[in-house]
PDB file of N, CA and C in Angstrom:
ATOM      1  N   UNK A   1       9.465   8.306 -10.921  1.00  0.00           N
ATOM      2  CA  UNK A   1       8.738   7.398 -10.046  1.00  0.00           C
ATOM      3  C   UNK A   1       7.871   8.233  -9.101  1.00  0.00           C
ATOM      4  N   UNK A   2       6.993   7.717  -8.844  1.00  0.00           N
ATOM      5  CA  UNK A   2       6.020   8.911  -7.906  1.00  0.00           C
ATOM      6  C   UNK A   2       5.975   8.453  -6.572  1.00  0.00           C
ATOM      7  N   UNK A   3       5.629   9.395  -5.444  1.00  0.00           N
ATOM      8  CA  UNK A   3       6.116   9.782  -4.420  1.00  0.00           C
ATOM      9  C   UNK A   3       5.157   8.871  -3.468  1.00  0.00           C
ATOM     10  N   UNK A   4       5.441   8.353  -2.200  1.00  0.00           N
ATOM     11  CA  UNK A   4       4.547   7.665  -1.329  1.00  0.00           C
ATOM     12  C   UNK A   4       2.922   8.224  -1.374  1.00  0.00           C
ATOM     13  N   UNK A   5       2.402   7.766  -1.395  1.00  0.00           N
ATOM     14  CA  UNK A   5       1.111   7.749  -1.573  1.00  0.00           C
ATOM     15  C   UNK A   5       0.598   6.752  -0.161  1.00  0.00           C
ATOM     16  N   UNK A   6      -0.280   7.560   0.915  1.00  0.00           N
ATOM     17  CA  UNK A   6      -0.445   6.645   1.872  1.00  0.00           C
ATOM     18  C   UNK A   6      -1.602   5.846   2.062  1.00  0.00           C
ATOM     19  N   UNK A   7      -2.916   6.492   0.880  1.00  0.00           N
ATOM     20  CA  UNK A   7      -4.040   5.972   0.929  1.00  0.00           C
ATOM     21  C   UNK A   7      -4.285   5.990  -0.745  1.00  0.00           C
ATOM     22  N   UNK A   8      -3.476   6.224  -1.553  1.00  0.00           N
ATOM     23  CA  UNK A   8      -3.772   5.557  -2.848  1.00  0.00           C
ATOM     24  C   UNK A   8      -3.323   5.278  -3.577  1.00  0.00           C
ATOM     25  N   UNK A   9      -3.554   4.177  -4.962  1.00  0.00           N
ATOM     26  CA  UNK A   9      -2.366   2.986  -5.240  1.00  0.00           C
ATOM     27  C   UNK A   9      -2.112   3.869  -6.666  1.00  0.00           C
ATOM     28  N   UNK A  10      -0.486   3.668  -6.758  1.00  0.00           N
ATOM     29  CA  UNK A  10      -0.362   4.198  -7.892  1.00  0.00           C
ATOM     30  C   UNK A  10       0.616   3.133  -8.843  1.00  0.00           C
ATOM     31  N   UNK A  11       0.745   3.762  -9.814  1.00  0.00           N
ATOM     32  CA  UNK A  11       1.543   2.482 -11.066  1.00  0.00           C
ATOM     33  C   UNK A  11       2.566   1.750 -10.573  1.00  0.00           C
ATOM     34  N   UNK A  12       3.317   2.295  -9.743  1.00  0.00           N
ATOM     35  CA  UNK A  12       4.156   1.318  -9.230  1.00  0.00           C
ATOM     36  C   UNK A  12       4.336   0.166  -8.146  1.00  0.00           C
ATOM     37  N   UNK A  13       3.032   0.813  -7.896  1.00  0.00           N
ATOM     38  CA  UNK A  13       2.823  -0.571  -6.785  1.00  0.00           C
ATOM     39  C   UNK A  13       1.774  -1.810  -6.981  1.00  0.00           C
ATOM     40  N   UNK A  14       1.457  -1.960  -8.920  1.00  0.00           N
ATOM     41  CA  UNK A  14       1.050  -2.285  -9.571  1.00  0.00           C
ATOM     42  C   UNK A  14       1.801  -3.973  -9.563  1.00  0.00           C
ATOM     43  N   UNK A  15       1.947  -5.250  -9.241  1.00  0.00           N
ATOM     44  CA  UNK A  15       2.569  -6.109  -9.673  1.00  0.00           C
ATOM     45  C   UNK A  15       1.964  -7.062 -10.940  1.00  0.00           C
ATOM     46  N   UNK A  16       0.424  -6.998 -11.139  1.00  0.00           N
ATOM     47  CA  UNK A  16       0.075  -7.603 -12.641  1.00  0.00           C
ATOM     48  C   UNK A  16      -1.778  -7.321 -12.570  1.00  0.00           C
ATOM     49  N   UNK A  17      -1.871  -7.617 -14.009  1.00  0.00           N
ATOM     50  CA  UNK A  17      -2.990  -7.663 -14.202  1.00  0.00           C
ATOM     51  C   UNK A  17      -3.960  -8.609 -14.355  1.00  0.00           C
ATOM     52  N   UNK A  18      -4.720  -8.826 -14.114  1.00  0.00           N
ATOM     53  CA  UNK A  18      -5.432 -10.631 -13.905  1.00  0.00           C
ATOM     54  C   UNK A  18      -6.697 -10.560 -14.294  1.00  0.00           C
ATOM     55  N   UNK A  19      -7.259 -11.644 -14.867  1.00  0.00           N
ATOM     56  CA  UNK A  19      -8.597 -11.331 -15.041  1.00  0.00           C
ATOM     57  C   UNK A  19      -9.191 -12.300 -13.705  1.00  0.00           C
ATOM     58  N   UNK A  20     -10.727 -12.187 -12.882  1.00  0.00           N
ATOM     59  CA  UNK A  20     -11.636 -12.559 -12.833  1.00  0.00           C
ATOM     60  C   UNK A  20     -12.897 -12.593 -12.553  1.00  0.00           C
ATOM     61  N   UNK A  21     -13.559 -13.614 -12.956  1.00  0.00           N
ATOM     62  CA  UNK A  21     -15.213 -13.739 -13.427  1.00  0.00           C
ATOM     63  C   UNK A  21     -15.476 -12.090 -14.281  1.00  0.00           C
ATOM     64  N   UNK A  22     -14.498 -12.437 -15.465  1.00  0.00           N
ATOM     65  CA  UNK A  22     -15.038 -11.437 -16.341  1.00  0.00           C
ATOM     66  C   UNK A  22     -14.750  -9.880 -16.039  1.00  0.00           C
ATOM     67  N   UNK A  23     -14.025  -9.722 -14.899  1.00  0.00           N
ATOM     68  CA  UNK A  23     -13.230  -8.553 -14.737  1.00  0.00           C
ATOM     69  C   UNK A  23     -11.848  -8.533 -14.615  1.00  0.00           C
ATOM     70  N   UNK A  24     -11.385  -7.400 -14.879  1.00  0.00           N
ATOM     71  CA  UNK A  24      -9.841  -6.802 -15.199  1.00  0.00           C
ATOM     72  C   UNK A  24      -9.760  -6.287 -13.437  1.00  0.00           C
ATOM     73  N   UNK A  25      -8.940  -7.248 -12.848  1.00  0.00           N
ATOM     74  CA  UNK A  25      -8.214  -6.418 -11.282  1.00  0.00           C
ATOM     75  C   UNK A  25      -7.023  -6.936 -11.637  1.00  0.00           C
ATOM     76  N   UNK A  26      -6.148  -5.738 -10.149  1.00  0.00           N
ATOM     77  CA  UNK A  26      -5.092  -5.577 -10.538  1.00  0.00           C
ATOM     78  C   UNK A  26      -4.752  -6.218  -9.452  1.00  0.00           C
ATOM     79  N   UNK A  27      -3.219  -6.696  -8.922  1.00  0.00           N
ATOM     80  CA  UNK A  27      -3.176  -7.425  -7.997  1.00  0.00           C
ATOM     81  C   UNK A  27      -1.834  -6.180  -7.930  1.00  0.00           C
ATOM     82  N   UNK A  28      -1.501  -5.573  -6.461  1.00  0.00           N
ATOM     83  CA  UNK A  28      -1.004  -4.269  -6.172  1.00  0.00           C
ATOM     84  C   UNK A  28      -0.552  -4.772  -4.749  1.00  0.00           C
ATOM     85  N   UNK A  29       0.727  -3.878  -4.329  1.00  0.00           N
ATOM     86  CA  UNK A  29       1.022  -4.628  -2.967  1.00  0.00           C
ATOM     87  C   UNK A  29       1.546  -2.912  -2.599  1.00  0.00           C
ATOM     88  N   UNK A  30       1.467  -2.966  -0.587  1.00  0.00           N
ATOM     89  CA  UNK A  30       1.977  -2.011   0.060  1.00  0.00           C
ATOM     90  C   UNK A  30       2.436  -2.317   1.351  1.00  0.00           C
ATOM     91  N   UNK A  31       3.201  -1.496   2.313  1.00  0.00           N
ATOM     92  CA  UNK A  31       3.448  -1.949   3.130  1.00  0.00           C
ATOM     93  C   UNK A  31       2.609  -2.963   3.869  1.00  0.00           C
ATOM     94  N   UNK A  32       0.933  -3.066   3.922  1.00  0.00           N
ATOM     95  CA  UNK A  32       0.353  -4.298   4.350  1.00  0.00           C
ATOM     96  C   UNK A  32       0.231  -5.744   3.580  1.00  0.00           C
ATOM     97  N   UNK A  33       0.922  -5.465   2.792  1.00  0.00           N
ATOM     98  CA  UNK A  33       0.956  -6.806   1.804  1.00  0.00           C
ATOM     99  C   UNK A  33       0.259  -6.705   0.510  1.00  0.00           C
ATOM    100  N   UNK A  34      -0.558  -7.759  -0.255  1.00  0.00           N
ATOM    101  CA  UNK A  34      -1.150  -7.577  -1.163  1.00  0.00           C
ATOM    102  C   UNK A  34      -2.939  -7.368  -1.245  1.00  0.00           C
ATOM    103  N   UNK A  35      -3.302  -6.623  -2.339  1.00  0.00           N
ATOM    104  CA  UNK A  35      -4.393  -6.265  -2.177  1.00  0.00           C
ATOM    105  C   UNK A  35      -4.790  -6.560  -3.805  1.00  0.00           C
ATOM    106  N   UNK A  36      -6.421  -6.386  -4.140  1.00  0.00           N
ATOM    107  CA  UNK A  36      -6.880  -6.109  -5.418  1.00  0.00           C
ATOM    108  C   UNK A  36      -6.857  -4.679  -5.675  1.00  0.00           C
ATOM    109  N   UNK A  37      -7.315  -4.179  -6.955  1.00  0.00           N
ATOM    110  CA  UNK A  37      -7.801  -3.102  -7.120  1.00  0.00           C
ATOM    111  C   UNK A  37      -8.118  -2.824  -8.816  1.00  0.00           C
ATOM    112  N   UNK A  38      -8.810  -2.129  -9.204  1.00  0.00           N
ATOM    113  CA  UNK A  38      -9.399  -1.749 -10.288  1.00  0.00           C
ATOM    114  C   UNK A  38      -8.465  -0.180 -11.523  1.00  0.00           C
ATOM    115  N   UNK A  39      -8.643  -0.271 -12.331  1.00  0.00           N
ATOM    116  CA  UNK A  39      -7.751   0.363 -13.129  1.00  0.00           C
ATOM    117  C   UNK A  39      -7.787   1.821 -12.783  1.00  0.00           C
ATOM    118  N   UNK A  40      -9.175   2.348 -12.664  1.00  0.00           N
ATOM    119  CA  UNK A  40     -10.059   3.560 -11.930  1.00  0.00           C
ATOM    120  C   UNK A  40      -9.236   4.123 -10.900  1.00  0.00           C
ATOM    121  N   UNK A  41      -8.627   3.037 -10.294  1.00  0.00           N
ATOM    122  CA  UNK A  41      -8.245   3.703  -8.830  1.00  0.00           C
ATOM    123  C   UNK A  41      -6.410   4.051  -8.805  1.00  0.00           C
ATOM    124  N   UNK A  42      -6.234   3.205 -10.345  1.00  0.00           N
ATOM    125  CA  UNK A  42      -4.417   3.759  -9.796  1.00  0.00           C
ATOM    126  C   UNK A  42      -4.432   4.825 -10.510  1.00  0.00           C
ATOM    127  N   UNK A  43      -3.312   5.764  -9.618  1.00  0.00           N
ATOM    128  CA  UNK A  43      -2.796   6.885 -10.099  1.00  0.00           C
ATOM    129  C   UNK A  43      -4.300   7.845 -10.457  1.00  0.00           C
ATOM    130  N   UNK A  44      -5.309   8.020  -9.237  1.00  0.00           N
ATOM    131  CA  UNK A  44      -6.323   8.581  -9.527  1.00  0.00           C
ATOM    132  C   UNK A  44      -6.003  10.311  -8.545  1.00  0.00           C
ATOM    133  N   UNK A  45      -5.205  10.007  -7.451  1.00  0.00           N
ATOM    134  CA  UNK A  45      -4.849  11.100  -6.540  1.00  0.00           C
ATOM    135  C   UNK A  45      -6.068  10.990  -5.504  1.00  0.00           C
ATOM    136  N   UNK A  46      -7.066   9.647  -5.589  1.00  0.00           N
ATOM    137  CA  UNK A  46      -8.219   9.872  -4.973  1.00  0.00           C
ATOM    138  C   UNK A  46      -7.634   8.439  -3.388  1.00  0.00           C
ATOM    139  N   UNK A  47      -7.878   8.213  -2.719  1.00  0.00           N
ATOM    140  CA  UNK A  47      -8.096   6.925  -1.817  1.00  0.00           C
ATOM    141  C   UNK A  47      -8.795   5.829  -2.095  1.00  0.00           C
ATOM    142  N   UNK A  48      -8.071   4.550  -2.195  1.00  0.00           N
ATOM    143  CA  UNK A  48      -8.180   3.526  -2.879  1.00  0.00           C
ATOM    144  C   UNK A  48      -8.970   2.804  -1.596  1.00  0.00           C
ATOM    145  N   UNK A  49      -9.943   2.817  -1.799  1.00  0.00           N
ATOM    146  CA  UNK A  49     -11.122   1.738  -0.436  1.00  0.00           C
ATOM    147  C   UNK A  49     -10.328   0.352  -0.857  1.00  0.00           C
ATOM    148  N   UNK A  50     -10.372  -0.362  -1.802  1.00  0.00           N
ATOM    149  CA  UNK A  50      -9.580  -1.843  -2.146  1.00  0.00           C
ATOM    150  C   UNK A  50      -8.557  -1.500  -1.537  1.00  0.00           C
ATOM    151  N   UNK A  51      -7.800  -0.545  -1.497  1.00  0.00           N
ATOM    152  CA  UNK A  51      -6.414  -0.840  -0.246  1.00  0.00           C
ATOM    153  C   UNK A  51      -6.518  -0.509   1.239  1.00  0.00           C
ATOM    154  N   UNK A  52      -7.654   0.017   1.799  1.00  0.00           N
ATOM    155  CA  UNK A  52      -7.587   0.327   3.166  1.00  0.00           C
ATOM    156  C   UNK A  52      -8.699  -0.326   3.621  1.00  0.00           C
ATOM    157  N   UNK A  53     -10.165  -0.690   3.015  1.00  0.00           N
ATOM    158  CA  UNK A  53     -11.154  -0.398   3.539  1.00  0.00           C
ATOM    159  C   UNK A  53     -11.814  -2.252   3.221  1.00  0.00           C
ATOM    160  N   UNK A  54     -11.112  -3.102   2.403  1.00  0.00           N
ATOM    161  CA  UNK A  54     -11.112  -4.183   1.964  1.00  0.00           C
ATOM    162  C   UNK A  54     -10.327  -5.541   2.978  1.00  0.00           C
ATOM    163  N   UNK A  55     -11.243  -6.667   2.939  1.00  0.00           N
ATOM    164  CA  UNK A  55     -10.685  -7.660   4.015  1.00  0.00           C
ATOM    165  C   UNK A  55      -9.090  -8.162   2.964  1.00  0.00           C
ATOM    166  N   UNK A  56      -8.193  -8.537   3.326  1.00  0.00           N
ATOM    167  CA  UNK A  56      -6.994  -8.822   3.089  1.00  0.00           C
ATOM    168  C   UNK A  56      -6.748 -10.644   2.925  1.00  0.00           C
ATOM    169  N   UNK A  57      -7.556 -10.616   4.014  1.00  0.00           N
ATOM    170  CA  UNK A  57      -8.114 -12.486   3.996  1.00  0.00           C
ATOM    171  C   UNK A  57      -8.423 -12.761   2.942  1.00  0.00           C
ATOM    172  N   UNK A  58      -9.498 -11.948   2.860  1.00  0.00           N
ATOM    173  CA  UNK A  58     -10.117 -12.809   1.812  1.00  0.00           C
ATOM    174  C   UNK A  58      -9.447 -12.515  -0.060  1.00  0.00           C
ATOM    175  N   UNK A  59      -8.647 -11.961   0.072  1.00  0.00           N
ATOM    176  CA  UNK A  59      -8.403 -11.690  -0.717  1.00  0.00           C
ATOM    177  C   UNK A  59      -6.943 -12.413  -1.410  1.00  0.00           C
ATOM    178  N   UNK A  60      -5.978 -12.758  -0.146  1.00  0.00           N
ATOM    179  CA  UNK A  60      -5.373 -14.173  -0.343  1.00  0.00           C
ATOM    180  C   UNK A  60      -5.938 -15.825  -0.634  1.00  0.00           C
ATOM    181  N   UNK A  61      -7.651 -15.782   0.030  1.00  0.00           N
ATOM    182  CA  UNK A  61      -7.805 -16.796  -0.654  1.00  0.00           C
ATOM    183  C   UNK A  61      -8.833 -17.069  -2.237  1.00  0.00           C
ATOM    184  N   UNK A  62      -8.657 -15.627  -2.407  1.00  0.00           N
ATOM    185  CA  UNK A  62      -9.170 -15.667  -3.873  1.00  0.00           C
ATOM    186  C   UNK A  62      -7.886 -15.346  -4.563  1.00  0.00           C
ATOM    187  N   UNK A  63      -6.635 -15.381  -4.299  1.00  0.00           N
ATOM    188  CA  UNK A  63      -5.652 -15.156  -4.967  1.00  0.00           C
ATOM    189  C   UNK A  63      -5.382 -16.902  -5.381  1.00  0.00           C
ATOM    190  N   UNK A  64      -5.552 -16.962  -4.056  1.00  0.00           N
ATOM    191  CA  UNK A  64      -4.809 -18.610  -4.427  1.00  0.00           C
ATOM    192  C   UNK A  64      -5.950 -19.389  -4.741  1.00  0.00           C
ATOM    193  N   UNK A  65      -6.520 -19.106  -4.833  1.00  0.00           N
ATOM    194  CA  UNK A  65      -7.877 -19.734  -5.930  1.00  0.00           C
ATOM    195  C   UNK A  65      -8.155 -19.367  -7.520  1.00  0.00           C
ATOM    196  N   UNK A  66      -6.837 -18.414  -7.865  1.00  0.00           N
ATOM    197  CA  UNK A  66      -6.718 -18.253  -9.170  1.00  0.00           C
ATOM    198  C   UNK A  66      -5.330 -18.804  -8.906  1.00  0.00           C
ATOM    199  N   UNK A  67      -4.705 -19.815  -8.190  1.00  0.00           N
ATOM    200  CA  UNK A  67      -3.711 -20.591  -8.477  1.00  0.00           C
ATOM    201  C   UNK A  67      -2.297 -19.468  -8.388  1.00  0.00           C
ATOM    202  N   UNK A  68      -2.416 -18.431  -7.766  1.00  0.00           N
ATOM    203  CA  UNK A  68      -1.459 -17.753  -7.302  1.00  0.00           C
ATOM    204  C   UNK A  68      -0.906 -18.368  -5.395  1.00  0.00           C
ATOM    205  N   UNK A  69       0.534 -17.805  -5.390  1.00  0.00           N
ATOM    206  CA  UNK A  69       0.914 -18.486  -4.164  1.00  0.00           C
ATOM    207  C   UNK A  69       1.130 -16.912  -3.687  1.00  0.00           C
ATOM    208  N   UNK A  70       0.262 -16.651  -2.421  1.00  0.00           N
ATOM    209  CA  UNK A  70       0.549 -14.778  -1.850  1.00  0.00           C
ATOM    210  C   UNK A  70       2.095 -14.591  -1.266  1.00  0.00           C
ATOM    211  N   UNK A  71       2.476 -15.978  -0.764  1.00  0.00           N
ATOM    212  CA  UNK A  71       3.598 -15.885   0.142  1.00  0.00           C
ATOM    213  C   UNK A  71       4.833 -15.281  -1.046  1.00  0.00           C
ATOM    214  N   UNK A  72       4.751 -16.443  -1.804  1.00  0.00           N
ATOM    215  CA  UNK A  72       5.816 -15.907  -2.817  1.00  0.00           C
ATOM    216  C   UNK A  72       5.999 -15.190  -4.151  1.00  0.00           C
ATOM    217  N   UNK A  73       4.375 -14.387  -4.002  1.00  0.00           N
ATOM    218  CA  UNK A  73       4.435 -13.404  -4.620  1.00  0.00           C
ATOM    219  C   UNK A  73       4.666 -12.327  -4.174  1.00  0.00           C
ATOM    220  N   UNK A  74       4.822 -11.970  -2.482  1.00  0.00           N
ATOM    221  CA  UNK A  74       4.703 -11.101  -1.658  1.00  0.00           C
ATOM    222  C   UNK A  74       6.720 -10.618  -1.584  1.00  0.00           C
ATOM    223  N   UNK A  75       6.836 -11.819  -1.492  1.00  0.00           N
ATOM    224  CA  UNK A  75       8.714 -12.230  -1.647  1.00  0.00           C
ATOM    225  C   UNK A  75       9.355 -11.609  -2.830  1.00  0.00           C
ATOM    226  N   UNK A  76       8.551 -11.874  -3.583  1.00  0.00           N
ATOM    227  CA  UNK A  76       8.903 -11.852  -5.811  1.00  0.00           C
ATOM    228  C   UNK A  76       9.275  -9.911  -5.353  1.00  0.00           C
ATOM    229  N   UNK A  77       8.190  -9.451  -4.951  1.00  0.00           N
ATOM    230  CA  UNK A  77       7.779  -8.023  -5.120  1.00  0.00           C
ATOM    231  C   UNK A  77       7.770  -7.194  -3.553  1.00  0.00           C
ATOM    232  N   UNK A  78       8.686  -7.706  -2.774  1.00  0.00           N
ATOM    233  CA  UNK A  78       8.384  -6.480  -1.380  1.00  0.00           C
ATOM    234  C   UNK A  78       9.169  -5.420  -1.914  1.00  0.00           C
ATOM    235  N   UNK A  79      10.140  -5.597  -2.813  1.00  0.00           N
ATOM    236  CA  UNK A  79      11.461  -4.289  -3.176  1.00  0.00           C
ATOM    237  C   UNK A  79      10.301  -3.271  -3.589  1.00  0.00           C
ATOM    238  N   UNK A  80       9.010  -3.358  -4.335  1.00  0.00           N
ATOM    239  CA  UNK A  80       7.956  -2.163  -4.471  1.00  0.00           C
ATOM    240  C   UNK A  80       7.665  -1.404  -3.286  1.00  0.00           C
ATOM    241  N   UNK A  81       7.836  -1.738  -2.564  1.00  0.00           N
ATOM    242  CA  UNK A  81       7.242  -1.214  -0.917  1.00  0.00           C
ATOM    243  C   UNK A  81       7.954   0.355  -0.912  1.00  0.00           C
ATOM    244  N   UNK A  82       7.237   1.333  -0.570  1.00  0.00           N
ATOM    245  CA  UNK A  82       7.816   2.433  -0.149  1.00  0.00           C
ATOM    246  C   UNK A  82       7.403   2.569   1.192  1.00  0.00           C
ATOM    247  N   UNK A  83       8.282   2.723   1.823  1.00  0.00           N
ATOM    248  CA  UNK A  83       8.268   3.090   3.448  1.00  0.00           C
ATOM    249  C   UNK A  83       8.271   4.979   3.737  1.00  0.00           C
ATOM    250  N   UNK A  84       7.137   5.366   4.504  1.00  0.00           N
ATOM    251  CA  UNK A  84       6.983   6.335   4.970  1.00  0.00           C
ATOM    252  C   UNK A  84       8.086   6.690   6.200  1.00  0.00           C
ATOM    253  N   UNK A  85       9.189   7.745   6.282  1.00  0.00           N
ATOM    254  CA  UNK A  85       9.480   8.071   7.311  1.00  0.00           C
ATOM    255  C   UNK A  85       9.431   9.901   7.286  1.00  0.00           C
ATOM    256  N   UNK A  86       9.686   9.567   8.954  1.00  0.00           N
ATOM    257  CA  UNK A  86       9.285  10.873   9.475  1.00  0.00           C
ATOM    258  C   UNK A  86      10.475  11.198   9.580  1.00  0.00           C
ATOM    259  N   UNK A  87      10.939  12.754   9.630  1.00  0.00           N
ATOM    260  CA  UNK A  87      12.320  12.686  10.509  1.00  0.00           C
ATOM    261  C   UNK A  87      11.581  13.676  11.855  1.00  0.00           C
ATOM    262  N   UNK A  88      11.993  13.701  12.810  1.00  0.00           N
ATOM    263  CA  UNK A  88      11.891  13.982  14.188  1.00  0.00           C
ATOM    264  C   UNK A  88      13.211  14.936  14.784  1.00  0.00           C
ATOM    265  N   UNK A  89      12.975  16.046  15.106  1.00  0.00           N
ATOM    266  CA  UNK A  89      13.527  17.184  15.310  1.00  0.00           C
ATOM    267  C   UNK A  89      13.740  16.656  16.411  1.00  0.00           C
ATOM    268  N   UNK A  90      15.488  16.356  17.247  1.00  0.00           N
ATOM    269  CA  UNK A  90      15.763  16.829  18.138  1.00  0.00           C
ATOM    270  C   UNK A  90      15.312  18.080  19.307  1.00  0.00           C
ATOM    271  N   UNK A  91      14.536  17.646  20.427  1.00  0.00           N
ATOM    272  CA  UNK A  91      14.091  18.809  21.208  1.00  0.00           C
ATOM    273  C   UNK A  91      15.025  18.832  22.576  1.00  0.00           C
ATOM    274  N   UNK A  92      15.613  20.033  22.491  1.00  0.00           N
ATOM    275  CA  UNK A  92      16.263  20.118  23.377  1.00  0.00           C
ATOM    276  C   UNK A  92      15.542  20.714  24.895  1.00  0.00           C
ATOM    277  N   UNK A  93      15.886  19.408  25.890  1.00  0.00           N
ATOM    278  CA  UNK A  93      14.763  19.875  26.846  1.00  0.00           C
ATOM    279  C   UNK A  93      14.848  20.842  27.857  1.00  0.00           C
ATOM    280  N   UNK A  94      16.213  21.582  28.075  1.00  0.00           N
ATOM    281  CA  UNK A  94      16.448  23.267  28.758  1.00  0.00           C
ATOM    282  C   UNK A  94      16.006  24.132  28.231  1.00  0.00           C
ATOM    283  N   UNK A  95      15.502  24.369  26.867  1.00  0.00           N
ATOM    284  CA  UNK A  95      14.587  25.069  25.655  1.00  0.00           C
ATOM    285  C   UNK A  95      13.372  25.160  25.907  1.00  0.00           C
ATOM    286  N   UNK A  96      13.075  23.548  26.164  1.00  0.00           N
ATOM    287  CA  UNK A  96      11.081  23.100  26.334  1.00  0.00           C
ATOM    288  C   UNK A  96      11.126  23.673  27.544  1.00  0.00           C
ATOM    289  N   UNK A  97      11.785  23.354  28.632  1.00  0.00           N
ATOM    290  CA  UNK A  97      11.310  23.959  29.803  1.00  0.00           C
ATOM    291  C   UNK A  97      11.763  25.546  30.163  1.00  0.00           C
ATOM    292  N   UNK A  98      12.340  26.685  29.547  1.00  0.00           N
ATOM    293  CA  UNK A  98      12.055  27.712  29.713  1.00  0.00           C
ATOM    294  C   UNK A  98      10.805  27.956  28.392  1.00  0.00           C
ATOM    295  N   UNK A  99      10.469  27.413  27.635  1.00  0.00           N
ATOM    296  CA  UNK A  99       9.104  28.093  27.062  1.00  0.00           C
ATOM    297  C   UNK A  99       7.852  27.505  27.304  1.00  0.00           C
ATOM    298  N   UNK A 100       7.997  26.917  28.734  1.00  0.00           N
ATOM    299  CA  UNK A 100       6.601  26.617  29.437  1.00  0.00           C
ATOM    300  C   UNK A 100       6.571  27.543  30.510  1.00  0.00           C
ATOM    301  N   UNK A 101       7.807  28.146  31.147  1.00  0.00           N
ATOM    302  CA  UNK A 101       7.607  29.284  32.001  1.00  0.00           C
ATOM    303  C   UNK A 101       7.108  30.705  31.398  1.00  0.00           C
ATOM    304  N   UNK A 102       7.186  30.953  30.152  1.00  0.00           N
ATOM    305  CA  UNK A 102       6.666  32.355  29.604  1.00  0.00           C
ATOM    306  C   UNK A 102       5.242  32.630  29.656  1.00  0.00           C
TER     307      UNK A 102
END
């Protein structure tokens, strides 16, 4: 399975393929919910503009204008979601403050 990706969509965050007006998009979800995107862009290693740079609005109501419901497709498929964490080093602050006196 491949590794968080924070700006581009890869196969697994793929939930189906759809046609419309004569094009192949993909309907792909991430921690902001669901988005479109084009075959080009998964698993390219490049930044997916359809996932960052694209209105989200409008894109639920062209979902549900191909007779999709976003709410409970969003439900069907959040287990895809990979969550970014950080871990955060304990700083011990008698440490920080003798290496601001040096």
């Amino acid at each position: 399975m491949a590794g968080i990706n924070r700006f581009g969509t890869t196969q697994d965050m793929i939930i189906q393929e759809i046609e419309e007006n004569g094009t192949s998009l993909y309907i792909a979800i991430d921690s902001n919910g669901l988005y479109f995107t084009t075959a080009e862009r998964i698993d390219s290693g490049f930044a997916d503009t359809n996932r960052y740079a694209a209105d989200r609005r409008d894109f639920l109501t062209r979902l549900e204008k191909l007779g999709f419901s976003p709410v409970d497709m969003f439900e069907e498929h959040k287990g895809k979601i990979k969550l970014e964490t950080t871990s955060s080093k304990k700083l011990n602050p008698l440490k920080a403050s003798k290496r601001g006196l040096s």
